[in-house]
Structures are given as structure tokens and as C-alpha cells.
Protein backbone atom coordinates (compact mmCIF):
# COMPACT_ATOMS: atom_id res chain seq x y z
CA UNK A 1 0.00 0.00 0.00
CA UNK A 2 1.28 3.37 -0.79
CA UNK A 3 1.59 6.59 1.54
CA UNK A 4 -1.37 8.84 1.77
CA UNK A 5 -2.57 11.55 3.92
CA UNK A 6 -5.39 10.51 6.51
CA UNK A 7 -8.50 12.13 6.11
CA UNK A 8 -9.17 14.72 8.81
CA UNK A 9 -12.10 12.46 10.88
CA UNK A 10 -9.43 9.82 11.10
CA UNK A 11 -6.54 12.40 11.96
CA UNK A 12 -8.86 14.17 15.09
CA UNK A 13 -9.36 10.21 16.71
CA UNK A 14 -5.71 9.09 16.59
CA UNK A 15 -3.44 12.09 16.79
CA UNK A 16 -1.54 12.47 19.74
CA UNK A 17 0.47 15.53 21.83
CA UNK A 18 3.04 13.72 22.50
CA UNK A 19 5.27 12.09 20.53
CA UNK A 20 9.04 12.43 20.72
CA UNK A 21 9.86 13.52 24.34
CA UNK A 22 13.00 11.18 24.94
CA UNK A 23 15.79 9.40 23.16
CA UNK A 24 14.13 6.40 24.33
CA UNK A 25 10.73 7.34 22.60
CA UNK A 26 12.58 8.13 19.15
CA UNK A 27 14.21 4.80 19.28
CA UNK A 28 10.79 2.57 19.75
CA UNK A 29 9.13 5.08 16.78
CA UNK A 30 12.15 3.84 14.40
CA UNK A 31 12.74 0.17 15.26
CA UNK A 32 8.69 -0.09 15.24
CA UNK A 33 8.86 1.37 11.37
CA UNK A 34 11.86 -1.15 10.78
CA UNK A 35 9.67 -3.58 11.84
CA UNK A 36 6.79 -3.00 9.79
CA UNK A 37 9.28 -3.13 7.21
CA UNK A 38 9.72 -6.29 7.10
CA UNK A 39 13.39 -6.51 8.50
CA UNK A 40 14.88 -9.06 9.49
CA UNK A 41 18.48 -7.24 10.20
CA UNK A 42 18.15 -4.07 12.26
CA UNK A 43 20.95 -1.51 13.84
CA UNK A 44 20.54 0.93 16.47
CA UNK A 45 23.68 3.35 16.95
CA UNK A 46 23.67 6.00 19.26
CA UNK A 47 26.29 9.15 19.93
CA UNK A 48 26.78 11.02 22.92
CA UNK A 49 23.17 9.09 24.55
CA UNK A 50 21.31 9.95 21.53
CA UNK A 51 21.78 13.61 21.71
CA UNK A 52 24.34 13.83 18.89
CA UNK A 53 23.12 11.00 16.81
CA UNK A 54 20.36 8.12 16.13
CA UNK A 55 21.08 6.11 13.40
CA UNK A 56 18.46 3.01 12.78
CA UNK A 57 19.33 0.93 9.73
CA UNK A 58 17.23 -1.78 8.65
CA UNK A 59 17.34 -4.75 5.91
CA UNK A 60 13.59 -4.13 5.04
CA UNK A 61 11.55 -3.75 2.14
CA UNK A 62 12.79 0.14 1.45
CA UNK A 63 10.39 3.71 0.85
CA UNK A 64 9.00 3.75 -3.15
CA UNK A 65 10.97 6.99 -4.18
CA UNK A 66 7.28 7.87 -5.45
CA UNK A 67 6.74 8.11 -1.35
CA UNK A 68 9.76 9.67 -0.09
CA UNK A 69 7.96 13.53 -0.01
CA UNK A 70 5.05 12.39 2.06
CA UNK A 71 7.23 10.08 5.02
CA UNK A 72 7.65 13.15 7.07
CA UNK A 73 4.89 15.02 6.39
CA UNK A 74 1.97 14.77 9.81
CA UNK A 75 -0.48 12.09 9.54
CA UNK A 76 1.00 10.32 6.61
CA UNK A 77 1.10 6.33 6.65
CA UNK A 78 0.53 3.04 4.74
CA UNK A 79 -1.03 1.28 7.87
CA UNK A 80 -4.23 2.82 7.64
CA UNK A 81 -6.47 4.55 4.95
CA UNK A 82 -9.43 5.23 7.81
CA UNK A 83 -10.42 5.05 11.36
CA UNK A 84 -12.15 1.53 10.73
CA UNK A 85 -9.04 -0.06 9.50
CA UNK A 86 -7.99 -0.06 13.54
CA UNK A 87 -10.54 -3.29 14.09
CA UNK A 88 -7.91 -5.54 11.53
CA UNK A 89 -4.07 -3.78 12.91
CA UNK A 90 -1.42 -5.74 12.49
CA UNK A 91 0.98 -2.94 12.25
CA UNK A 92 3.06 -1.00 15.05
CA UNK A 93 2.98 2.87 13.92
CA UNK A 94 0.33 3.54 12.28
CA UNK A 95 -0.76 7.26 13.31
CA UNK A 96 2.35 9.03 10.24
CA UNK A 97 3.40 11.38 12.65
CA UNK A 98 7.04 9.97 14.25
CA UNK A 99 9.13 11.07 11.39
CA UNK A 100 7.15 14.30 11.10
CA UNK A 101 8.05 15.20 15.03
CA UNK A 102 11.48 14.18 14.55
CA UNK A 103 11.63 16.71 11.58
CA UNK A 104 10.83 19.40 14.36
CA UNK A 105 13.44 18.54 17.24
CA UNK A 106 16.40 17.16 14.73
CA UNK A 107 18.02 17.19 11.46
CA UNK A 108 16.69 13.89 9.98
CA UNK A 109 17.98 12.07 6.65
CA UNK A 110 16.60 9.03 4.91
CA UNK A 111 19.02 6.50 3.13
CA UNK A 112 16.47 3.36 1.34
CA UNK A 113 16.62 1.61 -1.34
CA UNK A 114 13.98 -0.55 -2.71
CA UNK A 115 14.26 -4.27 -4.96
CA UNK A 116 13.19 -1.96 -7.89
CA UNK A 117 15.47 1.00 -7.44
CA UNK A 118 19.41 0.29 -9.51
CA UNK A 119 20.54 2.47 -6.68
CA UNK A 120 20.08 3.78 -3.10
CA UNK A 121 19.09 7.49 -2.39
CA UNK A 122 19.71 9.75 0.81
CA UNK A 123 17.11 12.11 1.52
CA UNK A 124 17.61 15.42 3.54
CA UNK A 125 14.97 16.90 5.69
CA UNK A 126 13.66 20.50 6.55
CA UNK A 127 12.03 20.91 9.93
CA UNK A 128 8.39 20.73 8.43
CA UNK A 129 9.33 17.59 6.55
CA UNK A 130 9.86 18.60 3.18
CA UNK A 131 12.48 17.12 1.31
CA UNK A 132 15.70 19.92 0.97
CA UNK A 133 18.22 17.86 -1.03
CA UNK A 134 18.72 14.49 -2.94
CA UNK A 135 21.81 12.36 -3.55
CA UNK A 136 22.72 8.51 -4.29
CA UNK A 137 24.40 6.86 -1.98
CA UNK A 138 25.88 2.89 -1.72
CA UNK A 139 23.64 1.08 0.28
CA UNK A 140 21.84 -1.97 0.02
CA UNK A 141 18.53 -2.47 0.26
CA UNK A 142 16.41 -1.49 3.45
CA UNK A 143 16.22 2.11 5.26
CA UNK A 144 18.36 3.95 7.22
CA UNK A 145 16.74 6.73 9.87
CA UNK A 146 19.58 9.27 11.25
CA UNK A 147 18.35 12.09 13.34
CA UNK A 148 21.64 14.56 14.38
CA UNK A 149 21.12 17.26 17.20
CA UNK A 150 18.40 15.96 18.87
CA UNK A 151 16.42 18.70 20.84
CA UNK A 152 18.30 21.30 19.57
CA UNK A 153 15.76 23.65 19.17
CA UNK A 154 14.58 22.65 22.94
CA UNK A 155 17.51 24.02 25.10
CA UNK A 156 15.23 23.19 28.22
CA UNK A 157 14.24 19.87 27.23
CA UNK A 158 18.10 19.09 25.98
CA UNK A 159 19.68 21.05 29.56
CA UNK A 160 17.45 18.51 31.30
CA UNK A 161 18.35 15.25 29.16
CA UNK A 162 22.23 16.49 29.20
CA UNK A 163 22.66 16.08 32.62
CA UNK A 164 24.81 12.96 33.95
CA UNK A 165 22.74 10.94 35.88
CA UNK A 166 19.28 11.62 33.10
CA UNK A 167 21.90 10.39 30.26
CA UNK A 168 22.74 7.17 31.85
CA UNK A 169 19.00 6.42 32.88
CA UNK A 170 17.96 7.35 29.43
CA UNK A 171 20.51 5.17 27.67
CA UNK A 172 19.18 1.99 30.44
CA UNK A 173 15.87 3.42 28.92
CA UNK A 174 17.10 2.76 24.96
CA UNK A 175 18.25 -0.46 25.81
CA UNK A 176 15.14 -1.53 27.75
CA UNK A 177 12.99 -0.73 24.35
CA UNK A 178 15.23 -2.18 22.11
CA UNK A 179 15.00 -5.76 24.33
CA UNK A 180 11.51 -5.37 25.02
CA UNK A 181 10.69 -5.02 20.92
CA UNK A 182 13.62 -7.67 20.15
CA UNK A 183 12.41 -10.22 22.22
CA UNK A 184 9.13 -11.03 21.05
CA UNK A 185 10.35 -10.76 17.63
CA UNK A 186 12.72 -13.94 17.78
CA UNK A 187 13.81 -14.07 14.10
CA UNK A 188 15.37 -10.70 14.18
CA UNK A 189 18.85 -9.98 14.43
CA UNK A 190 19.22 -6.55 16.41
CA UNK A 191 22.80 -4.69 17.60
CA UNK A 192 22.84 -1.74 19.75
CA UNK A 193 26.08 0.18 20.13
CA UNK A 194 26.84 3.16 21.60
CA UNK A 195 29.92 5.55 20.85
CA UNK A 196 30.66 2.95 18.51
CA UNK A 197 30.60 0.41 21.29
CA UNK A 198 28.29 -3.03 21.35
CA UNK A 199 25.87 -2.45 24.38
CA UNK A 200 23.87 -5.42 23.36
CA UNK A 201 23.31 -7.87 20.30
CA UNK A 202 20.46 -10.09 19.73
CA UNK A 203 20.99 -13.58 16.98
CA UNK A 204 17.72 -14.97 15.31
CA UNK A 205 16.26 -18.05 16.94
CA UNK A 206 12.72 -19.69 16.52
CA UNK A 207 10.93 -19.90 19.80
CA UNK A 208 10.35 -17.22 22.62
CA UNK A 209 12.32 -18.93 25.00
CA UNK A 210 15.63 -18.87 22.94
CA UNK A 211 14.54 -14.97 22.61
CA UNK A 212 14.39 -14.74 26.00
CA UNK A 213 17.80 -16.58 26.89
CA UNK A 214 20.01 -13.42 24.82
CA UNK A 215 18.14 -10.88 27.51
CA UNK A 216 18.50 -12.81 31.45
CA UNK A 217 20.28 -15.66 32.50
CA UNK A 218 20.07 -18.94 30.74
CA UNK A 219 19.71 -20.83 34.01
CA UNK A 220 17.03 -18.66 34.75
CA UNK A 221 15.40 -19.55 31.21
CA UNK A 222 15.95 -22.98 32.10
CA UNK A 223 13.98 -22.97 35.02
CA UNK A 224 10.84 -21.14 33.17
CA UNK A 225 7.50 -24.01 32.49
CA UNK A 226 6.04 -22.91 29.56
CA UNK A 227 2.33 -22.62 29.60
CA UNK A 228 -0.06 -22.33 26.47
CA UNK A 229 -3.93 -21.48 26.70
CA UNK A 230 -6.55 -20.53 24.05
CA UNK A 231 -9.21 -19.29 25.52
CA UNK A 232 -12.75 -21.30 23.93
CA UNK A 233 -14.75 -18.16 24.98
CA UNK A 234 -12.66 -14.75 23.85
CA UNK A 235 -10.69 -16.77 21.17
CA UNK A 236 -7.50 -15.18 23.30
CA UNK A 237 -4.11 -17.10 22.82
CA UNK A 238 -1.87 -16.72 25.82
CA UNK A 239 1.88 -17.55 26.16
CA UNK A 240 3.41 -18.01 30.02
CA UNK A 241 7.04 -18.47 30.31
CA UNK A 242 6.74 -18.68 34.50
CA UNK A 243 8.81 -19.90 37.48
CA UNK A 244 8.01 -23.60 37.95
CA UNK A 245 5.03 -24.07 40.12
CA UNK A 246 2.06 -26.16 40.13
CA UNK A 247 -1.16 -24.97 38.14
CA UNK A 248 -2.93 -23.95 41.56
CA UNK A 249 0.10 -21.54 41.71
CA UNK A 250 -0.15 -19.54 38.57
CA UNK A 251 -3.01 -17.27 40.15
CA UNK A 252 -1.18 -15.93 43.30
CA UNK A 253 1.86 -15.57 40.72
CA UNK A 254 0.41 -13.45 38.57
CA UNK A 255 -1.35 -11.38 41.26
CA UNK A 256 1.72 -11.03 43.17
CA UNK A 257 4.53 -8.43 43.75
CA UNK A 258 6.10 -8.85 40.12
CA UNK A 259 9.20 -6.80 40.98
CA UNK A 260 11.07 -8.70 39.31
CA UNK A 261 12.46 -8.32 35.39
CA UNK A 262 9.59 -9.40 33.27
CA UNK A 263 7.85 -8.91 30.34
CA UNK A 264 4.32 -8.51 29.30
CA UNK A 265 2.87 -7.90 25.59
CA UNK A 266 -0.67 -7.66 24.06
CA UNK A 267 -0.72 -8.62 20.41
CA UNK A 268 3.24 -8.34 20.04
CA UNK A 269 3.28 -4.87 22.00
CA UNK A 270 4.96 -4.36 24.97
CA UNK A 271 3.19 -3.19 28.27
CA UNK A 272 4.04 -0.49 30.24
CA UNK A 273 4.54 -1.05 33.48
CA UNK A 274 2.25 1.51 35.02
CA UNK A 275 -0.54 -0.79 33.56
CA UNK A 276 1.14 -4.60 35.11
CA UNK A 277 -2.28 -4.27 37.75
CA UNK A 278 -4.70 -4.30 34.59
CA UNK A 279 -2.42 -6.92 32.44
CA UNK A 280 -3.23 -9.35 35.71
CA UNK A 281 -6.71 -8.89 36.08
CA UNK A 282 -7.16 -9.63 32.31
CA UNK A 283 -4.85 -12.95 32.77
CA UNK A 284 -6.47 -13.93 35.98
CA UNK A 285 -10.17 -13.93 33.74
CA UNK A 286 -9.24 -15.17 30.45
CA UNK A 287 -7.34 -18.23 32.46
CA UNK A 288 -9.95 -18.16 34.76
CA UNK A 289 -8.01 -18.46 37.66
């Protein structure tokens, strides 16, 4: 499906303030849109925590150069053509407006290259999202994201991210999104480095629990009974990689003091934490604990 511009009804139900507050937030928008790609290969690099540079390159399926113009203008997408598309998602981002806000805080560039195109082309970006300049470049096929100066036209907002103690929390932040999205996705290969350093590095595998063994202990992993349950009622598949207890168990477990590292997602999408109390009430019924 090609780019298009969403229909003002459709724009007024999904748009959102918010967007790009953090380093953290700019990295899920880009490895979601990888994702949707289709890649199965995807790079995060990071200067200086983000603030300098964030660079995510991908092996997906590329931007038709008949699209390019419209990927950072707001409320431009694939995903969706209407409000009622929502009921059938099978898509991350789907609202067009993360490259658009990025265009406002930072100097963004597109490198893609499609199966079609002979040769790759890097895009330049003005803060509206209009395309300023055009050039080939060698790279194979798949996108590549970099957004330099992040927040540079938010002193505040970069004095308060530039601060010691906010730039090491926010880079634990990056790497907690880049495991959380890399997990349930177990055939993708995923590196994040920082200043040109590895911080973490995720192989391919085929089940959950293999994903799950490149983020905590394997004897941990080990130790995990893996529970399956459709429910016949709500049609709900559910997926418990949990401690080893008995069945009578399960209940108090997942009503108890998670304070532990885990990890909760609803149709592929990770779960906030501030919302763990809701995840367990909707486990507790659907199991029927």
C-alpha cells in the first residue's frame, strides 16, 4: 500500500500531543517502522546518549521513491487509509506522525533503497518535513533513519536530558525498548552500540524462550514451564514463560509483587509497566483463575 494523507475524521481520533519527548521514545518510533518493514536485520547506533546521533538501519523492504515527499509530512502512513481499518491492525505505527516530530526537534535524513530501485538514495529533511536535497548513496537495500542534534531547538528539554545521571537512565531506557521489541520478535537480528561500542546484540532463533535466553540468565530460562492457553470463549491465545510451580500456583503468581524483570505484551506490543495491575486482572479472567 502506498503513503497517503489521513483524512481529517481519522486524523482528530488518533493524533496524539506527544510524541518524541526522549531518546528512548525516538528509538521505539524507528525500530517499530523497521519492523513493519519487514526486517529481518536491524541496527541501532547511538552518539553522545542519543543527543548527537540516532542512526536506525534496517534490511527491510525500502520507501518507493514515489513516497519519499510524504514520510515526514503529519499524519501520513501506509497502515491505515481510515479510522475503521484499527478493528484488523497488524501494524506498530500507524498514526504518520514519528518522522514528522522528529523533523521538528532534529536534522533527519533518509538513506532506502527498494528491490526496484538500480541504486540507493539519501534524503535530507527540513524541519516541516519537506524534502531539501537528494543524492545517491551505496547502500543496500532497506532504510536507514539518522536524526543529528536531537532537541536542539529545545535548550530546556536538551539542559534537562544532558545532565549525567538523566543520560545514563535514558541510555538503560534505549536499551530496555530495544530488548523489550527484540524479544518477542525472535527471528530478528538486532545490535545496539553506543559511541561505537556493542551495548547489546540479539541472533535470530525460533521460539520465545531462545529470545528470552540473549536478555536474562540462561539458568534462569531454564527454570521457566512454559504454559499455552486458548481461551474457547474470547478466542484469546496466551503464552506463560513462568517460574516452575504447580497450576494452583499460577493465580497468586500473577497477582503477586512482580518486581522482578519481566515482560508482558498484548498482540506483540509491549506493556508499560504503570498498567502490570490491569495486564493481571485480564490474565487472571481469560485463564480463569
Amino acid at each position: 500500500m502506498s503513503i497517503n494523507i489521513l483524512p481529517q475524521s481519522t486524523i482528530r481520533q488518533i493524533t496524539t500531543s506527544q510524541i518524541i519527548t526522549s531518546v528512548s521514545t525516538a528509538v521505539k518510533e524507528l525500530i517499530e517502522n523497521a519492523i513493519d518493514a519487514k526486517a529481518t536485520s536491524i541496527q541501532i547506533n547511538l552518539m553522545n546518549q542519543g543527543l548527537d546521533l540516532i542512526e536506525v538501519k534496517d534490511d527491510g523492504s525500502g520507501i518507493p521513491t514515489q513516497d519519499v515527499p510524504l514520510i515526514c509530512q503529519a499524519a501520513t502512513t501506509s497502515k491505515i487509509t481510515d479510522i475503521t481499518d484499527l478493528d484488523s491492525l497488524s501494524s506498530y505505527g500507524f498514526r504518520g506522525e514519528a518522522l514528522n516530530a522528529l523533523c521538528q526537534i532534529g536534522e533527519v535524513s533518509v538513506t532506502t533503497k527498494t528491490n526496484s530501485d538500480p541504486v540507493a538514495s539519501m534524503y535530507k529533511f527540513s524541519h516541516t518535513g519537506e524534502v531539501t536535497s537528494t543524492q545517491p548513496s551505496h547502500f543496500p537495500n532497506g532504510t536507514t533513519v539518522s536524526v543529528k542534534n536531537l532537541f536542539h531547538n529545545l535548550p530546556v528539554r536538551k539542559q534537562y536530558l544532558s545532565s549525567k545521571n538523566r543520560m545514563l537512565e535514558e541510555l538503560r531506557k534505549v536499551e530496555r525498548v530495544v530488548k523489550c521489541l527484540s524479544l518477542i520478535h525472535c527471528k530478528l537480528r538486532v545490535t545496539l552500540t553506543h559511541n561505537k561500542c556493542v551495548i547489546w546484540q540479539k541472533n535470530p532463533v525460533w521460539t520465545v524462550r531462545l529470545s528470552l535466553s540473549q536478555v536474562i540468565p540462561l539458568n534462569i530460562v531454564n527454570n521457566l514451564d512454559e504454559i499455552q492457553y486458548e481461551s474457547a470463549v474470547h478466542g484469546a491465545k496466551l503464552l506463560l514463560l513462568l517460574p516452575k510451580k504447580s497450576a494452583s500456583e499460577i493465580g497468586a503468581l500473577c497477582l503477586g509483587n512482580m518486581q522482578q524483570a519481566y515482560f508482558i505484551y498484548v498482540n506483540k506490543r509491549p506493556v508499560r509497566v504503570g498498567k502490570i495491575e490491569k495486564v493481571r486482572k485480564n490474565i487472571r479472567r481469560v485463564c480463569q483463575f
